[in-house]
Protein backbone atom coordinates (compact mmCIF):
# COMPACT_ATOMS: atom_id res chain seq x y z
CA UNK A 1 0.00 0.00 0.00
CA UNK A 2 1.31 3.52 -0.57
CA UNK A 3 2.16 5.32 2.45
CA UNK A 4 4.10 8.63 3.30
CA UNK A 5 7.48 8.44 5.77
CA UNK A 6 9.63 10.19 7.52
CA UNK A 7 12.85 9.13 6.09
CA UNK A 8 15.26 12.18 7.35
CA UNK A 9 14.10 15.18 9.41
CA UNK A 10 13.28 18.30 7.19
CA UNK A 11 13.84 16.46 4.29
CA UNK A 12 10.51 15.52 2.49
CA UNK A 13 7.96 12.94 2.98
CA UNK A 14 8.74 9.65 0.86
CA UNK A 15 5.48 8.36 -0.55
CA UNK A 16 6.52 4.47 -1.38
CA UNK A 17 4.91 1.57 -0.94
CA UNK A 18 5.21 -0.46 2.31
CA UNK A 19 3.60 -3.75 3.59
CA UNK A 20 -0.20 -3.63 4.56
CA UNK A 21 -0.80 -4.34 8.11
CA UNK A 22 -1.82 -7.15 10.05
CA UNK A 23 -4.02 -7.02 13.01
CA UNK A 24 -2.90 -8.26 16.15
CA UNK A 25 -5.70 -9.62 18.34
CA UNK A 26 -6.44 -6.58 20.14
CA UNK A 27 -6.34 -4.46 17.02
CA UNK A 28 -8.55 -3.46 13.60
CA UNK A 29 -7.27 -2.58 10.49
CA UNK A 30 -8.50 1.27 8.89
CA UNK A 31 -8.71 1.82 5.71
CA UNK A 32 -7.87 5.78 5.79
CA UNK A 33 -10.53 7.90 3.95
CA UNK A 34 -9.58 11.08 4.83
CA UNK A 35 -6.46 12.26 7.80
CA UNK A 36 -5.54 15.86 8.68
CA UNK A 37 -2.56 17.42 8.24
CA UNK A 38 -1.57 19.20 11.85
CA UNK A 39 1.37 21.02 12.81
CA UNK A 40 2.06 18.33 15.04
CA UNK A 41 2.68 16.36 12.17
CA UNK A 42 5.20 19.39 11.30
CA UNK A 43 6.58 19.17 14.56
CA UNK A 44 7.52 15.10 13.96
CA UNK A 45 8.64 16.19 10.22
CA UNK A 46 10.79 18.74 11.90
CA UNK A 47 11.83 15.98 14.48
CA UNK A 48 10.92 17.83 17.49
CA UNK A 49 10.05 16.74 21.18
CA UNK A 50 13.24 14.86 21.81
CA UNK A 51 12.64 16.84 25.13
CA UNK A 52 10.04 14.86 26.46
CA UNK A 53 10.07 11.48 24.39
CA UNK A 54 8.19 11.83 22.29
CA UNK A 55 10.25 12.41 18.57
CA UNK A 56 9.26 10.50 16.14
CA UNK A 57 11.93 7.97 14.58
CA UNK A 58 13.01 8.20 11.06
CA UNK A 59 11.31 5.62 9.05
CA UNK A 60 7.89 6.41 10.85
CA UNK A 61 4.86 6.56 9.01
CA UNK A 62 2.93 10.10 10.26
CA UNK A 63 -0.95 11.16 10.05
CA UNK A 64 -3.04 11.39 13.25
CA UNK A 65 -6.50 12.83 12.23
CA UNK A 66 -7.96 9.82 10.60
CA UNK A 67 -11.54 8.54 9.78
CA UNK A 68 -12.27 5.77 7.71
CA UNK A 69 -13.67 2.00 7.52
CA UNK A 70 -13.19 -1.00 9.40
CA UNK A 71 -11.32 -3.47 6.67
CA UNK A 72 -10.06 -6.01 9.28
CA UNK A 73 -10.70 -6.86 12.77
CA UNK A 74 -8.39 -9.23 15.18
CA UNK A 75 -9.65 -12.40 16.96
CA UNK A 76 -10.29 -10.74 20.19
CA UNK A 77 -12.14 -7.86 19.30
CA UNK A 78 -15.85 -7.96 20.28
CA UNK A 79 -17.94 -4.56 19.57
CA UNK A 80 -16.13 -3.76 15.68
CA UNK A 81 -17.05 -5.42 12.59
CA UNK A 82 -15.41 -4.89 8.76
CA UNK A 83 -17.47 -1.88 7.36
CA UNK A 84 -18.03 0.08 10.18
CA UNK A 85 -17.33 4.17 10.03
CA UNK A 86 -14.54 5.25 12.73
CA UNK A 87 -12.32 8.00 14.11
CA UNK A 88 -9.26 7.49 16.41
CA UNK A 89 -8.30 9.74 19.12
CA UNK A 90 -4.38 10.42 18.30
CA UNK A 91 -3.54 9.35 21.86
CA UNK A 92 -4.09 5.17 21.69
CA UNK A 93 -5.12 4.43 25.21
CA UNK A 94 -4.57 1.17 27.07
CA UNK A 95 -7.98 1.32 28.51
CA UNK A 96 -7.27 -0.34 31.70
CA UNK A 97 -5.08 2.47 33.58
CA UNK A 98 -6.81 4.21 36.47
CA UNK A 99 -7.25 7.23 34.23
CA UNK A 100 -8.80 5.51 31.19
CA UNK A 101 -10.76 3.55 33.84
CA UNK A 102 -12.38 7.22 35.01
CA UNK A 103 -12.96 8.46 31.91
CA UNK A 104 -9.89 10.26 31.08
CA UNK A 105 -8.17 7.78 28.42
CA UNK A 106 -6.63 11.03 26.96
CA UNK A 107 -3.80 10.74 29.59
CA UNK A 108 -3.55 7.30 29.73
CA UNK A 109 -0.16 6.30 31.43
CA UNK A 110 0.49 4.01 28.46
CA UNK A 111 -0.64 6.17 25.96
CA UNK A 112 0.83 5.57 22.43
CA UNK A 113 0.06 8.70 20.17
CA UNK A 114 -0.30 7.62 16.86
CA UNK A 115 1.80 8.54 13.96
CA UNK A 116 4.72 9.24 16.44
CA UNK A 117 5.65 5.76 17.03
CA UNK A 118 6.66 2.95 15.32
CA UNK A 119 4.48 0.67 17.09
CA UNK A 120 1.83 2.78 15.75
CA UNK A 121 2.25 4.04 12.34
CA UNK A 122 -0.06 6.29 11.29
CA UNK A 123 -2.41 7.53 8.67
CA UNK A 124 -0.80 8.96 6.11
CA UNK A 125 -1.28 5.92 4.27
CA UNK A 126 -4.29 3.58 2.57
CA UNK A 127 -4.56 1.65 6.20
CA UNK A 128 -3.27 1.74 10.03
CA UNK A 129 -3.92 -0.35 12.58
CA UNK A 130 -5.40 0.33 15.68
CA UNK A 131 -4.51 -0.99 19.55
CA UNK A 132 -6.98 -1.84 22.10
CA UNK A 133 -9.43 -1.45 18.99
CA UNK A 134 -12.43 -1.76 21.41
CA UNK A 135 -11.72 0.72 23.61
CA UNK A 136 -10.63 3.34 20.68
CA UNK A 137 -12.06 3.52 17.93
CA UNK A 138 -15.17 5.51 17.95
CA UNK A 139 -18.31 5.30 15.58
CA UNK A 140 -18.90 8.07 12.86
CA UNK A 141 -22.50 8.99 12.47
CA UNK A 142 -23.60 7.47 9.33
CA UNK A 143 -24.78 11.25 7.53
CA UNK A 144 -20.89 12.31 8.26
CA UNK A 145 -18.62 13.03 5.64
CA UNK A 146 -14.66 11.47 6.31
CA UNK A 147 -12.95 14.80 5.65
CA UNK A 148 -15.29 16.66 7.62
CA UNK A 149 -14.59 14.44 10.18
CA UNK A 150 -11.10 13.89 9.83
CA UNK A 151 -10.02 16.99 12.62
CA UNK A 152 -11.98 15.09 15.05
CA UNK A 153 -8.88 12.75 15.87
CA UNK A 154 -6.86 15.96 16.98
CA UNK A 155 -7.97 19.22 16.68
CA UNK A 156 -11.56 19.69 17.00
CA UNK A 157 -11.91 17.90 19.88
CA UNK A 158 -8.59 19.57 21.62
CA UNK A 159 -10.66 22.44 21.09
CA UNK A 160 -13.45 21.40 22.64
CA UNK A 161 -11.91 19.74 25.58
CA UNK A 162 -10.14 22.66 26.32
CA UNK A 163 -13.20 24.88 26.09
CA UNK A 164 -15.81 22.99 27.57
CA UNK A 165 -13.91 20.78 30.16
CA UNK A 166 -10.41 22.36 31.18
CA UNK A 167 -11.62 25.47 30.82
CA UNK A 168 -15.35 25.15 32.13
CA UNK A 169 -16.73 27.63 29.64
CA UNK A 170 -19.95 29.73 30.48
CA UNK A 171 -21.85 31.60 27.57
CA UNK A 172 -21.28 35.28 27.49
CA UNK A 173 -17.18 34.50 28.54
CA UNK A 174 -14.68 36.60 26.77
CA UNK A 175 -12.37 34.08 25.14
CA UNK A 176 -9.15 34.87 23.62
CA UNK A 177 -7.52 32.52 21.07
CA UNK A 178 -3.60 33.30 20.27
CA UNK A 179 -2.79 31.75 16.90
CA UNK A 180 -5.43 30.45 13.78
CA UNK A 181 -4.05 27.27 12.45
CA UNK A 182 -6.73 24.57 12.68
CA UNK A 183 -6.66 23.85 16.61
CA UNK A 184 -7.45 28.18 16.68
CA UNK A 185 -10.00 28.45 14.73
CA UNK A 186 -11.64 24.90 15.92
CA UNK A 187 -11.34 26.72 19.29
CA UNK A 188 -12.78 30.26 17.53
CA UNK A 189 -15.88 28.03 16.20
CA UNK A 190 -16.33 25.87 19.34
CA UNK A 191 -16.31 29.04 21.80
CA UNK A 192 -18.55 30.67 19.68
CA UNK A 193 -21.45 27.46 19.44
CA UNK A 194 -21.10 27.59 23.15
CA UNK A 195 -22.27 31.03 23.64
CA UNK A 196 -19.02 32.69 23.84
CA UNK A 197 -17.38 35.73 22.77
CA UNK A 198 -13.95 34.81 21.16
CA UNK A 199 -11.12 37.39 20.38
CA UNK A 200 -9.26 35.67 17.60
CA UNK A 201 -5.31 36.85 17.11
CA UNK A 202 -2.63 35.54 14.70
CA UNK A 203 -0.67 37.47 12.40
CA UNK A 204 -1.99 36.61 9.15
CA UNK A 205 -5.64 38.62 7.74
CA UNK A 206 -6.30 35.68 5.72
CA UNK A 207 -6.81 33.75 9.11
CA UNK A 208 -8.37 36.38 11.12
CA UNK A 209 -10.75 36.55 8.09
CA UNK A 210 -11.51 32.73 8.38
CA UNK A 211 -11.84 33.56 11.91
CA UNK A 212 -14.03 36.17 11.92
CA UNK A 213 -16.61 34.10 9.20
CA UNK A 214 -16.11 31.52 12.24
CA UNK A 215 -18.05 33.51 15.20
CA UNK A 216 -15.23 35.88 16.32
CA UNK A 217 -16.42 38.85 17.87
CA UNK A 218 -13.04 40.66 17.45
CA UNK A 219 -9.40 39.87 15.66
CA UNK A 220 -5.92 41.32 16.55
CA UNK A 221 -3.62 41.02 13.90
CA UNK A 222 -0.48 40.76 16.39
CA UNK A 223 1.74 41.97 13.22
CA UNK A 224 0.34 45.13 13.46
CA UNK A 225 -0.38 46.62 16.75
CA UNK A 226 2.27 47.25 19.68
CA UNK A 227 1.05 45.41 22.67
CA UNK A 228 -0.84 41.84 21.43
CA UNK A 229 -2.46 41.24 24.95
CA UNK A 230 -3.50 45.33 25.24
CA UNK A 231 -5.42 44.97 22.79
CA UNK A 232 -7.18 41.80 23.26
CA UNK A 233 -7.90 43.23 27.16
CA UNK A 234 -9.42 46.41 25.41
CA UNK A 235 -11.25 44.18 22.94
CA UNK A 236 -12.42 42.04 25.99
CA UNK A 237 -13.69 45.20 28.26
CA UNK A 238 -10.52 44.76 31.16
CA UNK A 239 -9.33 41.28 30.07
CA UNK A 240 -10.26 38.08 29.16
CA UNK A 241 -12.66 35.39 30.90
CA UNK A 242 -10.33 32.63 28.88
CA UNK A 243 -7.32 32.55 26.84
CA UNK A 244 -5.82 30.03 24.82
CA UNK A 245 -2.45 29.65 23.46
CA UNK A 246 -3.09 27.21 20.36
CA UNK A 247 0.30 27.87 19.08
CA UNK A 248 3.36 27.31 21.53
CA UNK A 249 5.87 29.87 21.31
CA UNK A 250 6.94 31.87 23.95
CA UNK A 251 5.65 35.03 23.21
CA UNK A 252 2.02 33.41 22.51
CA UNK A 253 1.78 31.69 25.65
CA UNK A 254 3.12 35.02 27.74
CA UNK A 255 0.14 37.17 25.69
CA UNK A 256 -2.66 34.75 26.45
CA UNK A 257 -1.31 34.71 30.16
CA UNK A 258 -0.95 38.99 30.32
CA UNK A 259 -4.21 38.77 28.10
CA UNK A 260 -6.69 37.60 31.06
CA UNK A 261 -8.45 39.86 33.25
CA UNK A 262 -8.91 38.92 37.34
CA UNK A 263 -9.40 35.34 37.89
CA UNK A 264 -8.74 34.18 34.46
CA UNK A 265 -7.90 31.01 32.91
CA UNK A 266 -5.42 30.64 30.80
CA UNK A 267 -5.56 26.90 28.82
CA UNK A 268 -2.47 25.63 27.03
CA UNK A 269 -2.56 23.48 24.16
CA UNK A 270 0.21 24.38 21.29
CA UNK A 271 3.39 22.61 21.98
CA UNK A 272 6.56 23.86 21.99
CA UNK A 273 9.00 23.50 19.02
CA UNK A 274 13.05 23.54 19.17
CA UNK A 275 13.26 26.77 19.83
CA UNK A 276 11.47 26.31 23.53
CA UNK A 277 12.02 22.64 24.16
CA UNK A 278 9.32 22.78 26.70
CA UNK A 279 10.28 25.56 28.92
CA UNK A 280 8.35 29.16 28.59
CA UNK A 281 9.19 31.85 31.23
CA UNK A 282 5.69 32.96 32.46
CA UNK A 283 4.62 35.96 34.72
CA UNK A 284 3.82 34.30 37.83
CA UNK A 285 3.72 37.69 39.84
CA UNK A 286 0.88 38.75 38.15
CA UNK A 287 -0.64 35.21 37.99
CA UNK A 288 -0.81 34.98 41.64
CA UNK A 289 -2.26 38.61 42.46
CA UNK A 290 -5.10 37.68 39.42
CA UNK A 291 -5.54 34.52 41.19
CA UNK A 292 -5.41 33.08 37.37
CA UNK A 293 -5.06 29.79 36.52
CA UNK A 294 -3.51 27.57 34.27
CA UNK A 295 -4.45 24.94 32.88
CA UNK A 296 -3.05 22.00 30.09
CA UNK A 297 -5.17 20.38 27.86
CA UNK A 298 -4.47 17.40 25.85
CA UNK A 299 -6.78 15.84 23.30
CA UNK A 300 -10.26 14.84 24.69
CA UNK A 301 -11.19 11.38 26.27
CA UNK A 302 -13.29 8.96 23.69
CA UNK A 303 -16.44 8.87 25.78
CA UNK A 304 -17.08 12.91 25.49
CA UNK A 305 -17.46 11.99 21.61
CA UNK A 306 -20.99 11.31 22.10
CA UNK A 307 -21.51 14.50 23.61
CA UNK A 308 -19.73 16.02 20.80
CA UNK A 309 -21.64 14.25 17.78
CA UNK A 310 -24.85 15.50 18.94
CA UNK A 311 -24.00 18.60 18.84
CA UNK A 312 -22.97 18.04 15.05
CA UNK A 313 -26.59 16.77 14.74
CA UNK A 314 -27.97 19.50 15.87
CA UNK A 315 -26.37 21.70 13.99
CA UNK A 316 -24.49 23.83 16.91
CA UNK A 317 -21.12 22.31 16.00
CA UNK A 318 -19.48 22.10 12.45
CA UNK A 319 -16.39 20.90 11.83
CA UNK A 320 -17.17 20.80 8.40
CA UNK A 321 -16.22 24.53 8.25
CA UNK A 322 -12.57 23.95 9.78
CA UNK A 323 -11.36 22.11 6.63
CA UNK A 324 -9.40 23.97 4.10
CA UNK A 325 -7.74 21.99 1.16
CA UNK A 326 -8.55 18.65 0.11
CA UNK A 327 -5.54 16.73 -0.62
CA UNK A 328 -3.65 13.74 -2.73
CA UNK A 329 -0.72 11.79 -0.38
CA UNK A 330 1.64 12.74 -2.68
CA UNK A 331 0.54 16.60 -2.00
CA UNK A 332 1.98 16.17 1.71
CA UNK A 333 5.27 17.21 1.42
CA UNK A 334 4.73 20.59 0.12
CA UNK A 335 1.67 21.22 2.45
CA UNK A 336 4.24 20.44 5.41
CA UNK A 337 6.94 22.54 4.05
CA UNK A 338 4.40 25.25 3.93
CA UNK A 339 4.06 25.33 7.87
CA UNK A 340 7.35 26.38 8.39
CA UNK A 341 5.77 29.90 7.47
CA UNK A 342 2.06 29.59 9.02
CA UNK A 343 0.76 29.65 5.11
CA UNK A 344 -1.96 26.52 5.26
CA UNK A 345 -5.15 28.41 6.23
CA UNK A 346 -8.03 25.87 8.17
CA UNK A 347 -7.42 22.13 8.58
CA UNK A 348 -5.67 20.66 4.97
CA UNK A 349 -7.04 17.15 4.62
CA UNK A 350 -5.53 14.14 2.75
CA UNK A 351 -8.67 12.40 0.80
CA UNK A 352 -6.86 10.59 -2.33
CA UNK A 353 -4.15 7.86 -0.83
């Protein structure tokens, strides 16, 4: 099957032909019909997070925002069949730790994201296999459309999480989102269907303007004004009720801190890149006489998907609107070089394999 990998950091994505998988008992096989391509996936291209274990090795196959069909299912597992529509939460939980057994799988203590790992290539490719396939996988609504659904494995529901569960978001809050890649504006979209007020700031109009047609209330094009988190506290009437660095840089994470009024919350999901390596000096003096908090935010568990689809079939939630391009496999390199510049607008999504 054709497949793309990670054959030398920086250097583009082969796409070659490697064996088709075979599913251990625990697993199914996926036929991909649609994956999103994340600056994470950057990130492993790039080979960052060496600093916390998680760099992916050459020879790895990446994609981690999949949907597609059942083709295969191993002896032992009992609730999939071949046929059946699925996403796959990028973070391949064990299901048996004490936080998968409470309902928070997304920081399983054996987690295995896939894509990053060569025990669980990803999907970039015409199949992947999946671990603990029972406990994973998670039914697409029938009506759904793959590429529509593709962020779901990543981004949307990051976004969501973040919003709804780290951050505890109550309609009329004032929510700030630093940076409009497809985990922003998921975030701009979500905060919006949930009776928010988001304050959407990158540097690139051609974002904000995505942004904007996405329920923000206000932009800040940080390129162009003097003082990124004066402005969003202006545009937020003394400071926002929520801010959320969906980037990780330095200087995003310190404006969505300084960007919060009194008793704030500040959520972090963008990870850091070489230039951080995990550390970001923060302004706890101010944090502690704001009381604000802060708070990380990693992927969402599997059993909040429910939740999340009927929103979708109500109409409140569209992640539909999130996807920019539609893409071949052999369009990935070029899409991933263009992320060293911030140029893919929305959530670019592999369809053709």
């Amino acid at each position: 099957m054709r497949a793309a990998v990670l054959e030398a950091y920086g250097e583009p994505l082969a796409i070659r032909d490697v064996d088709y998988p075979e599913p251990e008992p625990d697993q199914v096989i996926v036929e991909t019909r649609a994956c999103g391509v994340c600056r994470s996936d950057w990130h492993a291209w790039r080979g960052d997070w060496g600093w916390i274990g998680a760099q992916a090795p050459e020879g790895q196959i990446l994609g981690h925002e999949p949907a597609g069909v059942v083709a295969e299912v191993g002896a032992d597992v009992e609730t999939l069949s071949a046929g059946d529509r699925v996403t796959v939460p990028f973070h391949l939980a064990d299901g048996t730790c004490p936080h998968c057994r409470a309902g928070r799988a997304n920081v399983c203590e054996t987690v295995l994201p896939l894509g990053f790992t060569g025990i669980a290539p990803g999907a970039f490719a015409e199949a992947f296999p999946v671990r603990e396939a029972d406990f994973n996988c998670v039914r697409l609504p029938d009506a759904v459309d793959f590429a529509e659904m593709a962020g779901l494995g990543c981004r949307f529901v990051t976004a969501y999480h973040a919003l709804a569960d780290r951050a505890d978001l109550r309609a009329g809050d004032a929510v700030a989102v630093h940076g409009c890649g497809g985990v922003g504006l998921s975030a701009v979209h979500v905060a919006a269907a949930l009776g928010a007020h988001p304050i959407a700031v990158d540097v690139r109009e051609e974002k904000l303007e995505r942004a904007r047609d996405l329920g923000a209330v206000e932009t800040v094009n940080a390129a162009a004004v003097e003082t990124v988190h004066a402005e969003v506290k202006a545009a937020a009437g003394g400071g926002a009720d929520v801010s959320i660095d969906a980037l990780g840089v330095a200087e995003t994470c310190r404006n969505s801190i300084r960007s919060l009024g009194r008793r704030g919350t500040h959520v972090q999901i963008g990870l850091t890149s070489g230039e951080e390596q995990g550390e970001v000096s923060i302004p706890v003096d101010a944090m502690t006489m704001q009381e604000i908090d802060v708070r990380g935010s990693f992927g969402m568990p599997p059993v909040r998907y429910e939740e999340l689809f009927r929103l979708i079939e109500r109409g409140t939630l569209d992640p539909g609107r999130i996807v920019g391009e539609r893409l071949s496999l052999d369009d990935l390199p070029e899409t991933l070089a263009a992320m060293d510049d911030y140029e893919t607008v929305g959530i670019p999504v592999v369809t053709e394999f």
